[in-house]
C-alpha atoms as a PDB file:
ATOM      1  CA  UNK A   1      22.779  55.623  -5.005  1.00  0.00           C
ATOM      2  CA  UNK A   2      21.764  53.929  -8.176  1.00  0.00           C
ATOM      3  CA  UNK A   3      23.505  50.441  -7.247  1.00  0.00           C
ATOM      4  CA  UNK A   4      21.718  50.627  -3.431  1.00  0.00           C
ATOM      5  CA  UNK A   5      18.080  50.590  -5.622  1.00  0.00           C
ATOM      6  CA  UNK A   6      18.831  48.026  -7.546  1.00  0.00           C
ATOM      7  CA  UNK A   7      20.182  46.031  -4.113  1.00  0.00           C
ATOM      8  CA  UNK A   8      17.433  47.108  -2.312  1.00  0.00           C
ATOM      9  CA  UNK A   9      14.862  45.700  -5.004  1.00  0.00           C
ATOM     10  CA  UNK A  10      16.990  42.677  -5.213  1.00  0.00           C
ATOM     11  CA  UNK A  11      16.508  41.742  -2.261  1.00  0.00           C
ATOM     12  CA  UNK A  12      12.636  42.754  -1.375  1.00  0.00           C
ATOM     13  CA  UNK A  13      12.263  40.520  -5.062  1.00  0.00           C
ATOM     14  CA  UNK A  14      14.253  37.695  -2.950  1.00  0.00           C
ATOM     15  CA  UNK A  15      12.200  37.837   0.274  1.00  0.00           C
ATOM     16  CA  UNK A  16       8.448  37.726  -1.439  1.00  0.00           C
ATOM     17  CA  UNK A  17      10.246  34.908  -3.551  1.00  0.00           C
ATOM     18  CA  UNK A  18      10.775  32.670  -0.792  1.00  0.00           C
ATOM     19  CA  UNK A  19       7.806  33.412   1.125  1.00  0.00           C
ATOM     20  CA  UNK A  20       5.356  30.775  -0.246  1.00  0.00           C
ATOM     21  CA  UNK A  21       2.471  29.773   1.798  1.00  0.00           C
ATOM     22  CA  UNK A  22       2.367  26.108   1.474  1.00  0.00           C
ATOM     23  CA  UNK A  23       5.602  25.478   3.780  1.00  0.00           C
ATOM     24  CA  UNK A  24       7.365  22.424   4.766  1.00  0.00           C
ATOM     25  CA  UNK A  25       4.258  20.384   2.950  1.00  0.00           C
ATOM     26  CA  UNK A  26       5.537  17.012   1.666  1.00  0.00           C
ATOM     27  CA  UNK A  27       3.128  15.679  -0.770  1.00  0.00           C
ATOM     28  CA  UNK A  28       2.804  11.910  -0.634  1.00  0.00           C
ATOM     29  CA  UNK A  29       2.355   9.924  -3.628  1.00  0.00           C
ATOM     30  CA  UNK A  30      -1.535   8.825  -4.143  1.00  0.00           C
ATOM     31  CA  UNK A  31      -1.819   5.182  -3.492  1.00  0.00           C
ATOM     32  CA  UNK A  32      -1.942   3.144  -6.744  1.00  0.00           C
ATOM     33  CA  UNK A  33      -3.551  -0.312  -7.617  1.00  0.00           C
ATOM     34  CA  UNK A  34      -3.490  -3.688  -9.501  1.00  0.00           C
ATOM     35  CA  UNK A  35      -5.802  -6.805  -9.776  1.00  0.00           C
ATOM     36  CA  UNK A  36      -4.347  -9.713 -10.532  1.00  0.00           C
ATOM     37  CA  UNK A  37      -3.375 -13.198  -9.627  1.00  0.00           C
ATOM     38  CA  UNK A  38       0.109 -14.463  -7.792  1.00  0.00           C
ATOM     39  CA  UNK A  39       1.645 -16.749  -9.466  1.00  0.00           C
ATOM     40  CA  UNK A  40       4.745 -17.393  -7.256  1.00  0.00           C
ATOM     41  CA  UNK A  41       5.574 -16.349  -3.986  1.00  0.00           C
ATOM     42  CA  UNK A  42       8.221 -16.643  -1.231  1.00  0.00           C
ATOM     43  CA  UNK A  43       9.375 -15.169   2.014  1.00  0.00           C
ATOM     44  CA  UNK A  44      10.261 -11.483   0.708  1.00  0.00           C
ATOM     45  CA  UNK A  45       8.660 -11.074  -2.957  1.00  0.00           C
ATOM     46  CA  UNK A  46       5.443 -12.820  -5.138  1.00  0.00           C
ATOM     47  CA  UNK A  47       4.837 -12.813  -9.074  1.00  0.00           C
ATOM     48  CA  UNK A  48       2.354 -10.964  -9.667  1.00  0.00           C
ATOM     49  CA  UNK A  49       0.234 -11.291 -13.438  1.00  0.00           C
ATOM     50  CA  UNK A  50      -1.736  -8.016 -13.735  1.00  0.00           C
ATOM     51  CA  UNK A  51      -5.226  -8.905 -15.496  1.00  0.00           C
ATOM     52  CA  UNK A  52      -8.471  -9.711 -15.788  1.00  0.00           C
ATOM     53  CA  UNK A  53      -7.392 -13.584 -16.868  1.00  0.00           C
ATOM     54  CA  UNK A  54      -6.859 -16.000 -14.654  1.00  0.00           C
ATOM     55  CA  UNK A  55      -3.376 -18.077 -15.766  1.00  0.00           C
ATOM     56  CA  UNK A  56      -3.290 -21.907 -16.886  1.00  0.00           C
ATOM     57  CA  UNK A  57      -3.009 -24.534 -13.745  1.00  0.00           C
ATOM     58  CA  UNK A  58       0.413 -24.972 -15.082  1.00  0.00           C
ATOM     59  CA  UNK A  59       1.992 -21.637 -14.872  1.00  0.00           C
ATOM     60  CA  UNK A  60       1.690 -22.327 -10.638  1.00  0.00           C
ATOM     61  CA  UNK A  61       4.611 -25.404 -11.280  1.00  0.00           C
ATOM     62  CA  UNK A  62       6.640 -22.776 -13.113  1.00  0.00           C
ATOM     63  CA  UNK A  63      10.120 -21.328 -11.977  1.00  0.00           C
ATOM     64  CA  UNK A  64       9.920 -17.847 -11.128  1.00  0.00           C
ATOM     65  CA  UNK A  65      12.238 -16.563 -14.046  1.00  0.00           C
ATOM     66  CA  UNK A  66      10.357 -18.788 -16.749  1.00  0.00           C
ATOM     67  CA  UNK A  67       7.280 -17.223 -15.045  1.00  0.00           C
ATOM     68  CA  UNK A  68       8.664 -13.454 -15.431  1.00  0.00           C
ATOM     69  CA  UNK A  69       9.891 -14.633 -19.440  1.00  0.00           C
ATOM     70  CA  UNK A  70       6.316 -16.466 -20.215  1.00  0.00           C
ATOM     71  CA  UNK A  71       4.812 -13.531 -18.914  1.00  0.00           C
ATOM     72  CA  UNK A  72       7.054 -10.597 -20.164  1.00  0.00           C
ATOM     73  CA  UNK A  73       4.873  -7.801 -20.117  1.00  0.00           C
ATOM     74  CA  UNK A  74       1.837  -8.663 -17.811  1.00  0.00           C
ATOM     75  CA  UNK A  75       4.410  -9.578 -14.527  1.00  0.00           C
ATOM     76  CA  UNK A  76       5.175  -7.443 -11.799  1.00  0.00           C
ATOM     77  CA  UNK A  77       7.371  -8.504  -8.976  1.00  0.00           C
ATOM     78  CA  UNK A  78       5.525  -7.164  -5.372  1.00  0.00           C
ATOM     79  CA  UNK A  79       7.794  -6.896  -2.294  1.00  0.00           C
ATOM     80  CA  UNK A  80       6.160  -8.193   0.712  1.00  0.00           C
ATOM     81  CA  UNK A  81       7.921  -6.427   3.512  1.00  0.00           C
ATOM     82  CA  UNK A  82       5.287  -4.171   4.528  1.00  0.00           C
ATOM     83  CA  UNK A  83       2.508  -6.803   4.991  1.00  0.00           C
ATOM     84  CA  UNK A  84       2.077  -7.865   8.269  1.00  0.00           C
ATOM     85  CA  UNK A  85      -0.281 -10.909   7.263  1.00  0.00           C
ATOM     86  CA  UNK A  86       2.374 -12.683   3.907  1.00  0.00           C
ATOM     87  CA  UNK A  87       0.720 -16.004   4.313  1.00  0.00           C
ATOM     88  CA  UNK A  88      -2.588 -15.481   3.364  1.00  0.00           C
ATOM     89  CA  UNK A  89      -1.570 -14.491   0.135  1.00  0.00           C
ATOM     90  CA  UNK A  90      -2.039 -17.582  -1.890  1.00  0.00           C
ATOM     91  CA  UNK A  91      -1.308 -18.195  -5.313  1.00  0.00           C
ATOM     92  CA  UNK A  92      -3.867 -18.942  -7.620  1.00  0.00           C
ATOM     93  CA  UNK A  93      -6.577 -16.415  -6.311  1.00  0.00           C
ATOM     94  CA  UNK A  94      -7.719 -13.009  -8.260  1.00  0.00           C
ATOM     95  CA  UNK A  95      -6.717  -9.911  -6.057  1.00  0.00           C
ATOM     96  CA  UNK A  96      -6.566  -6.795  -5.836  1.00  0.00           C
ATOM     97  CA  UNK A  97      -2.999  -4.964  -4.498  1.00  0.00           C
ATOM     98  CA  UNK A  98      -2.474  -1.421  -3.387  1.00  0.00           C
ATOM     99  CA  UNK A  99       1.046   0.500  -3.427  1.00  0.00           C
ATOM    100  CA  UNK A 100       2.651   3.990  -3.765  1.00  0.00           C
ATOM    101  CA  UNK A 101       5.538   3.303  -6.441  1.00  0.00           C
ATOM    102  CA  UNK A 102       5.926   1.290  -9.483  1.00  0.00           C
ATOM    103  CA  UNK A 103       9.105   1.247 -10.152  1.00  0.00           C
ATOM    104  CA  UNK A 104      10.652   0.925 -13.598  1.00  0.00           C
ATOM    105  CA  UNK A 105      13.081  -2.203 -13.730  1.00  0.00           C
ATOM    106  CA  UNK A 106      12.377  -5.381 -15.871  1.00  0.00           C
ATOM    107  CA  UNK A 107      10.045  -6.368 -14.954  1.00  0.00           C
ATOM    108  CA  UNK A 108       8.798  -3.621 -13.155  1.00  0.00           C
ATOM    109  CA  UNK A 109       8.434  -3.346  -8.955  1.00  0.00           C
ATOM    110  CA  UNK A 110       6.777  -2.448  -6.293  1.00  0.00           C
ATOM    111  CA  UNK A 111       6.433  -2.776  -2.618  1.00  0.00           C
ATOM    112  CA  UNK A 112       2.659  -3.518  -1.621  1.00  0.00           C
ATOM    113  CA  UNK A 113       0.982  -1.862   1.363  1.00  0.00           C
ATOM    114  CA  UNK A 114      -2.156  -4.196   1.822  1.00  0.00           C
ATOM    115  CA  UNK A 115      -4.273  -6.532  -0.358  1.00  0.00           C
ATOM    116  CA  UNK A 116      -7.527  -7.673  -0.633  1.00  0.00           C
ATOM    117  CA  UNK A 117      -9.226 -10.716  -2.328  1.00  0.00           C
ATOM    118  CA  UNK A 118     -11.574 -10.216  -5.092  1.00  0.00           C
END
């Protein structure tokens, strides 16, 4: 009789467990930002310098990885695959970029969602 409580009160403690009113609700990341200028850019990704400072006329003849090593800390690479309009973004111009994820590599990533000029 004892071990048919204890089951019993298991089980009611298992059912109000798993009733939680906020079902199925997938919580989507708050869209994050950057301004900027790009320094590089092709088809699928642009360098991006975070900042308030607008880079010497040189940096735009630079390589990509001597950009990404002059830059170290201040670079982050933006994927351009969910753009719809890639060739307006020019380099040379301060911006400002919006995205979901940053994510952690060297130097660090993230695909934009739209852009605006600043």
């Amino acid at each position: 009789m004892r071990k048919i409580g204890i089951l019993v009160l298991a089980f009611f403690a298992f059912i109000s467990g798993c009733n939680d009113k906020e079902e199925n609700k997938i919580k989507t990341p708050k869209m994050q930002n950057l301004v900027g200028f790009i320094l590089f850019k092709d088809d699928k990704s642009a360098v991006f310098l975070e900042g308030k400072h607008a880079p010497e006329k040189e940096d735009f003849e630079l390589s990509q990885d001597r950009l990404i090593r002059k830059y170290k800390n201040h670079v982050v690479i933006l994927g351009l695959s969910q753009i719809e309009n890639k060739e307006d973004l020019v380099a040379g111009k301060k911006m400002k970029v919006w995205f979901n994820t940053l994510k952690e590599s060297d130097p660090p990533k993230a695909t934009i969602k739209k852009f605006n000029w600043l």
